[in-house]
C-alpha atoms as a PDB file:
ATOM      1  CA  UNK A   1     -15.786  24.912  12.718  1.00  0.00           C
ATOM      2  CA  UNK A   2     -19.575  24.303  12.006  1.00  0.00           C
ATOM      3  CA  UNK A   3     -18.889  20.815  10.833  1.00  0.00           C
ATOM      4  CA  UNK A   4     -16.011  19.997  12.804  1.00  0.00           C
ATOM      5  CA  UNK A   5     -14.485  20.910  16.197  1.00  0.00           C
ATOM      6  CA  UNK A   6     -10.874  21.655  14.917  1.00  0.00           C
ATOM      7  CA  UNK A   7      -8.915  21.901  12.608  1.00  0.00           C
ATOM      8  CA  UNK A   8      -6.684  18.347  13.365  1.00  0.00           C
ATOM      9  CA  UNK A   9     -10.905  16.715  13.889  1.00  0.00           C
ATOM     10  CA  UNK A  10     -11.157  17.792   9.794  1.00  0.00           C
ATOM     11  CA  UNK A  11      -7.362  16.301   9.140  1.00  0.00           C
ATOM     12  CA  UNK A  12      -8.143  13.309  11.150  1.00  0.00           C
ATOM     13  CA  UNK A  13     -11.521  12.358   9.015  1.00  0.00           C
ATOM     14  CA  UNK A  14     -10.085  13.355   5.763  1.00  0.00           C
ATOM     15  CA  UNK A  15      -7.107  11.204   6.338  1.00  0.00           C
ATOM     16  CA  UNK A  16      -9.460   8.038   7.380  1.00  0.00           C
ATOM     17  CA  UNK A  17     -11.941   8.997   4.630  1.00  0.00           C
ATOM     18  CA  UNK A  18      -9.230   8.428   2.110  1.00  0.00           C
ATOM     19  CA  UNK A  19      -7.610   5.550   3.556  1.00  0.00           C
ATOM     20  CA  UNK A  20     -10.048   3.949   3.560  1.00  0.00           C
ATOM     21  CA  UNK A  21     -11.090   4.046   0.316  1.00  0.00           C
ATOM     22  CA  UNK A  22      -7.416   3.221  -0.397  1.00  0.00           C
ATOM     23  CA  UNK A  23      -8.047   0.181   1.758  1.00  0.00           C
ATOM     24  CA  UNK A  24     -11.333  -0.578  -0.270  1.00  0.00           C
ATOM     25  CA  UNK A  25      -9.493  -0.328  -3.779  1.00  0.00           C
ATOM     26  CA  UNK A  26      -6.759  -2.707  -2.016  1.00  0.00           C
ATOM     27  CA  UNK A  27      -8.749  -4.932  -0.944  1.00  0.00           C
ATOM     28  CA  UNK A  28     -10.765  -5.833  -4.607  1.00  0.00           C
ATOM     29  CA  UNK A  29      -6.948  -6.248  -5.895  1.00  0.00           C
ATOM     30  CA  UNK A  30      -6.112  -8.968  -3.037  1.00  0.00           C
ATOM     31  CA  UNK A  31      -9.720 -10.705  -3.388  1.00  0.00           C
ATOM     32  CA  UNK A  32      -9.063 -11.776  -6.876  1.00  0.00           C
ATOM     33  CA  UNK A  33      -9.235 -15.655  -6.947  1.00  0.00           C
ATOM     34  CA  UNK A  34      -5.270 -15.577  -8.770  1.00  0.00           C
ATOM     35  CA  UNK A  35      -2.207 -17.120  -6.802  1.00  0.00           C
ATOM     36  CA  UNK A  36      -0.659 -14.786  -4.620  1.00  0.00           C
ATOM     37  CA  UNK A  37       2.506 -13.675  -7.325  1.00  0.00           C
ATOM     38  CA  UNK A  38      -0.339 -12.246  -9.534  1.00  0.00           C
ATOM     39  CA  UNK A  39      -2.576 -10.402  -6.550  1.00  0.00           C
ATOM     40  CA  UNK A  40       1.498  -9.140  -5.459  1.00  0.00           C
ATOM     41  CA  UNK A  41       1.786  -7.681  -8.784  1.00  0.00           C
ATOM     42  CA  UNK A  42      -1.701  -6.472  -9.068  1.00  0.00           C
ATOM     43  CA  UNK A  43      -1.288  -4.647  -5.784  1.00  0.00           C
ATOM     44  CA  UNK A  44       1.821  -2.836  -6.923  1.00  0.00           C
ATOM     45  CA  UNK A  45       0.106  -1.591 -10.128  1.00  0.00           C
ATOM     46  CA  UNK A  46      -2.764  -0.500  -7.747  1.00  0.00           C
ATOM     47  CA  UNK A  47      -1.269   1.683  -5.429  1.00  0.00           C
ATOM     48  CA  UNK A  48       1.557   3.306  -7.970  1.00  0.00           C
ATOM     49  CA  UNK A  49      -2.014   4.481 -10.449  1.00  0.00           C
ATOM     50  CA  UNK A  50      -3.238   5.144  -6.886  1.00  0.00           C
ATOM     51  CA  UNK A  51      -0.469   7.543  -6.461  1.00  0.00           C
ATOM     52  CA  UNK A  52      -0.785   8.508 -10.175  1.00  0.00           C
ATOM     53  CA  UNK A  53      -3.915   8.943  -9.665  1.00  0.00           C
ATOM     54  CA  UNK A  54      -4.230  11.894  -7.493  1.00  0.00           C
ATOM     55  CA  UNK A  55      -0.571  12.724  -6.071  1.00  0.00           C
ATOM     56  CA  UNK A  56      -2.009  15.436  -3.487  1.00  0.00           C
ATOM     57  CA  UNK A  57      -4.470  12.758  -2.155  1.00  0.00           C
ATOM     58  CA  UNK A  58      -1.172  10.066  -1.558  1.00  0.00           C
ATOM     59  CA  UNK A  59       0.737  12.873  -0.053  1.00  0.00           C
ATOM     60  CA  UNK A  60      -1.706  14.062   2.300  1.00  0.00           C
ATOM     61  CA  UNK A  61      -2.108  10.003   3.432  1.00  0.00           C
ATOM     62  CA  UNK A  62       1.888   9.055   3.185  1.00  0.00           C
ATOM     63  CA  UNK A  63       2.931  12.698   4.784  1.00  0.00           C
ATOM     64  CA  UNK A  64       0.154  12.621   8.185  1.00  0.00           C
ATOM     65  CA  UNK A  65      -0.289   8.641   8.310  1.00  0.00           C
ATOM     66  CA  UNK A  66       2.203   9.131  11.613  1.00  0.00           C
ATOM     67  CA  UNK A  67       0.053  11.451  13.064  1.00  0.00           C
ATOM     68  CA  UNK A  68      -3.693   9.545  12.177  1.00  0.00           C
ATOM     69  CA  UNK A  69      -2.868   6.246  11.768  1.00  0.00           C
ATOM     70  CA  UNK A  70      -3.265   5.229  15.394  1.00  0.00           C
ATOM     71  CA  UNK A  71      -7.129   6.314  15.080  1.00  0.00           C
ATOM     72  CA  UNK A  72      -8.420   3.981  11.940  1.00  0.00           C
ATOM     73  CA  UNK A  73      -9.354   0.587  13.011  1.00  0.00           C
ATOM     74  CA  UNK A  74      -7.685  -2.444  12.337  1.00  0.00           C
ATOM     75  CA  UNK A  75     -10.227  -4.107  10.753  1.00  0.00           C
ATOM     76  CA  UNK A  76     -11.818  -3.884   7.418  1.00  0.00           C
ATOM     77  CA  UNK A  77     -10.197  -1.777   4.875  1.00  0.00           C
ATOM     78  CA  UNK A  78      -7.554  -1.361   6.749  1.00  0.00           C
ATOM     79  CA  UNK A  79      -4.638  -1.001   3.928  1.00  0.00           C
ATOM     80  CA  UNK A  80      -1.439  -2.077   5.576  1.00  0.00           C
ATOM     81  CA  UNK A  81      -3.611  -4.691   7.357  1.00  0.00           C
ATOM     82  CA  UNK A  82      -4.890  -6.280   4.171  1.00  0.00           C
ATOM     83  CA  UNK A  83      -1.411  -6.331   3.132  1.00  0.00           C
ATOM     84  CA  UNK A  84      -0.067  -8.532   5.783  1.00  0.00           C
ATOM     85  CA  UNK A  85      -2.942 -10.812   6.054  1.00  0.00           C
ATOM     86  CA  UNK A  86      -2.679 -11.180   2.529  1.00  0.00           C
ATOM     87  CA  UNK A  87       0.912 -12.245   3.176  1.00  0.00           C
ATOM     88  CA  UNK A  88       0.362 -14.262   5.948  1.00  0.00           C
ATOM     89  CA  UNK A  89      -2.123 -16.302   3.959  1.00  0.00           C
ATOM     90  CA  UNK A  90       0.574 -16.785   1.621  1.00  0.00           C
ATOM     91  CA  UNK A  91       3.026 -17.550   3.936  1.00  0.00           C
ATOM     92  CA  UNK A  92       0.508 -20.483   4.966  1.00  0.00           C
ATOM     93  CA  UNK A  93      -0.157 -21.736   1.619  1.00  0.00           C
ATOM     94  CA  UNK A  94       2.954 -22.127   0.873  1.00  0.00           C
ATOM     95  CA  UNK A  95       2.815 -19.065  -1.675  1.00  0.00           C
ATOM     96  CA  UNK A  96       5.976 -18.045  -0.094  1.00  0.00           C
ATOM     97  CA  UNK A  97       8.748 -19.857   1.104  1.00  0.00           C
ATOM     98  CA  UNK A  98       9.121 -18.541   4.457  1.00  0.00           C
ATOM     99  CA  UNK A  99       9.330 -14.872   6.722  1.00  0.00           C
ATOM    100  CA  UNK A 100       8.161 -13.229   9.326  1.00  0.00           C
ATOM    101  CA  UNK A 101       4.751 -12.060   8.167  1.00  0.00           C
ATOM    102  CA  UNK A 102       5.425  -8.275   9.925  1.00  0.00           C
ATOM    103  CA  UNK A 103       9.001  -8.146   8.357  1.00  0.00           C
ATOM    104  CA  UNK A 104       7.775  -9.016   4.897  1.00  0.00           C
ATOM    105  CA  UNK A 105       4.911  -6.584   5.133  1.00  0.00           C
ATOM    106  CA  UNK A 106       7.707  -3.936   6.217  1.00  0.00           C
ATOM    107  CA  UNK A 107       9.373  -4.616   2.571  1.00  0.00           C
ATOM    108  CA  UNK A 108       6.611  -4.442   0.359  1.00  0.00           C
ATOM    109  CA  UNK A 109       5.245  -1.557   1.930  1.00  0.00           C
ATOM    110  CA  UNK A 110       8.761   0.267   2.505  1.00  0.00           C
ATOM    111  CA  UNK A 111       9.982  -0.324  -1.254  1.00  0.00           C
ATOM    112  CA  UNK A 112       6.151   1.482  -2.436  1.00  0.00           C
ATOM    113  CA  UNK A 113       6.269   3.927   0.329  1.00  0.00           C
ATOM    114  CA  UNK A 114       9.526   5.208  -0.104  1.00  0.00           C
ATOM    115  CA  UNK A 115       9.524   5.078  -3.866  1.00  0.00           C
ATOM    116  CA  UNK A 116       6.085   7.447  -3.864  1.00  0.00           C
ATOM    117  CA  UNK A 117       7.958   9.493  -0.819  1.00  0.00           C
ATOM    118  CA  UNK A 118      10.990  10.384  -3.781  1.00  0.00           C
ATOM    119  CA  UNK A 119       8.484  10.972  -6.138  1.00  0.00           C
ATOM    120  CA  UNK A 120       6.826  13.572  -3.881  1.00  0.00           C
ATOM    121  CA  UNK A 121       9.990  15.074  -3.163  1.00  0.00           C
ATOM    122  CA  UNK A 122      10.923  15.409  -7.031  1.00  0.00           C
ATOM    123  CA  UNK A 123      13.942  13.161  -6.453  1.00  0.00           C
ATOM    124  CA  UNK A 124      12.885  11.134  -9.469  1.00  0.00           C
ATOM    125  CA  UNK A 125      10.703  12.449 -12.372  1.00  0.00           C
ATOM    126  CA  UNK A 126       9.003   9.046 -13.536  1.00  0.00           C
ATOM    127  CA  UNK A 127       6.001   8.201 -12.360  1.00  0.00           C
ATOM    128  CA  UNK A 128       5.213   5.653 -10.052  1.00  0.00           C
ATOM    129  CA  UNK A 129       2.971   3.282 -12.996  1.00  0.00           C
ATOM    130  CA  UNK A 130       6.692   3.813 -14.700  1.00  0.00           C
ATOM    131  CA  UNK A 131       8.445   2.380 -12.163  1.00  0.00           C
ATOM    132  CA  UNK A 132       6.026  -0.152 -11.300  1.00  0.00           C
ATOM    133  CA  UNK A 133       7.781  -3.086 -13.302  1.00  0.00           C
ATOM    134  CA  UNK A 134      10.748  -2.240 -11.056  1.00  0.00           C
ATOM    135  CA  UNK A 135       8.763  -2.193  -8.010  1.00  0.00           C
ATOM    136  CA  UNK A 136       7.083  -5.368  -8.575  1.00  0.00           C
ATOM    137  CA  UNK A 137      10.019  -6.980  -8.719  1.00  0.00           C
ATOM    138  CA  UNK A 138      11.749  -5.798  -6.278  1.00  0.00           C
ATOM    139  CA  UNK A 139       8.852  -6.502  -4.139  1.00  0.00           C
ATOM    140  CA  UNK A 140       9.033 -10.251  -5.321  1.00  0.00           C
ATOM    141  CA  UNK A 141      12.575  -9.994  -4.317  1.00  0.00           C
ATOM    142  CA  UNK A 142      11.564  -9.402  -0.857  1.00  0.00           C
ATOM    143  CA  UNK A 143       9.411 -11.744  -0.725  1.00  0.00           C
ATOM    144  CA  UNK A 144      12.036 -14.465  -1.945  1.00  0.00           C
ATOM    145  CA  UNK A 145       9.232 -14.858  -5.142  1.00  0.00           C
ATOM    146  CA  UNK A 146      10.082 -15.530  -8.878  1.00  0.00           C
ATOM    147  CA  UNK A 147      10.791 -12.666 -10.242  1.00  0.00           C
ATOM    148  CA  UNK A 148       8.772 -13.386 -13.945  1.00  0.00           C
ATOM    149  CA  UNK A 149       6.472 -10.068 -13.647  1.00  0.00           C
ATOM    150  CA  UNK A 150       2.899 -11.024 -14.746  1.00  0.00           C
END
């Protein structure tokens, strides 16, 4: 308690410490000057090595994002925010043939969430960059995208 006042104060800045720098590393992905299919794919890659990466770091974000999420701005790098803007944009340009911006979002994000939620629960043994291909298209899928996998 020297650094912070409580115990849910530490949880609370640990959880926006690392999402953001999620956001950050999502954010390079959906910069890249590629059409949108290649960023979606991209992205996908990203966050299942993100997972990969360090599982106890996605667990603590996936497993208290109810709990924090309401305290991390909007703005910036902001992951599920960069996600739907990056849609949106798409949406605009024509990248995507049509949607509700918010509903889309809710598919990309639920097919990757809930994919790295059974893999933290042991309900599949591959890991996520295994089942990335899969993801990726499924997430074109959603997003009513050809599904040729860059």
């Amino acid at each position: 308690y020297v650094h912070w006042p409580s115990k849910d104060a530490l949880i609370e800045d640990l959880f926006q410490a690392g999402f953001t720098q999620y956001g950050d590393r999502i954010a390079a992905v959906l910069a890249a000057p590629t059409p949108f299919p290649g960023r979606l794919d991209a992205l996908v890659e990203l966050i299942c090595k993100v997972h990969d990466e360090d599982e106890t770091l996605f667990a603590f974000l996936l497993l208290t994002q109810h709990r924090n999420l309401a305290g991390v701005p909007g703005d910036g790098a902001h992951p599920v925010r960069l996600i739907h803007d990056a849609i949106a944009a798409a949406l605009t340009a024509g990248e995507i043939p049509s949607g509700d911006p918010i509903l889309l979002t809710s598919a990309v994000l639920g097919t990757l969430v809930h994919a790295a939620t059974f893999r933290l629960y042991a309900w599949t043994g591959r890991a996520m960059v295994e089942m990335a291909p899969e993801l990726t298209l499924i997430c074109r899928r959603a997003l009513g995208l050809q599904e040729d996998v860059v």
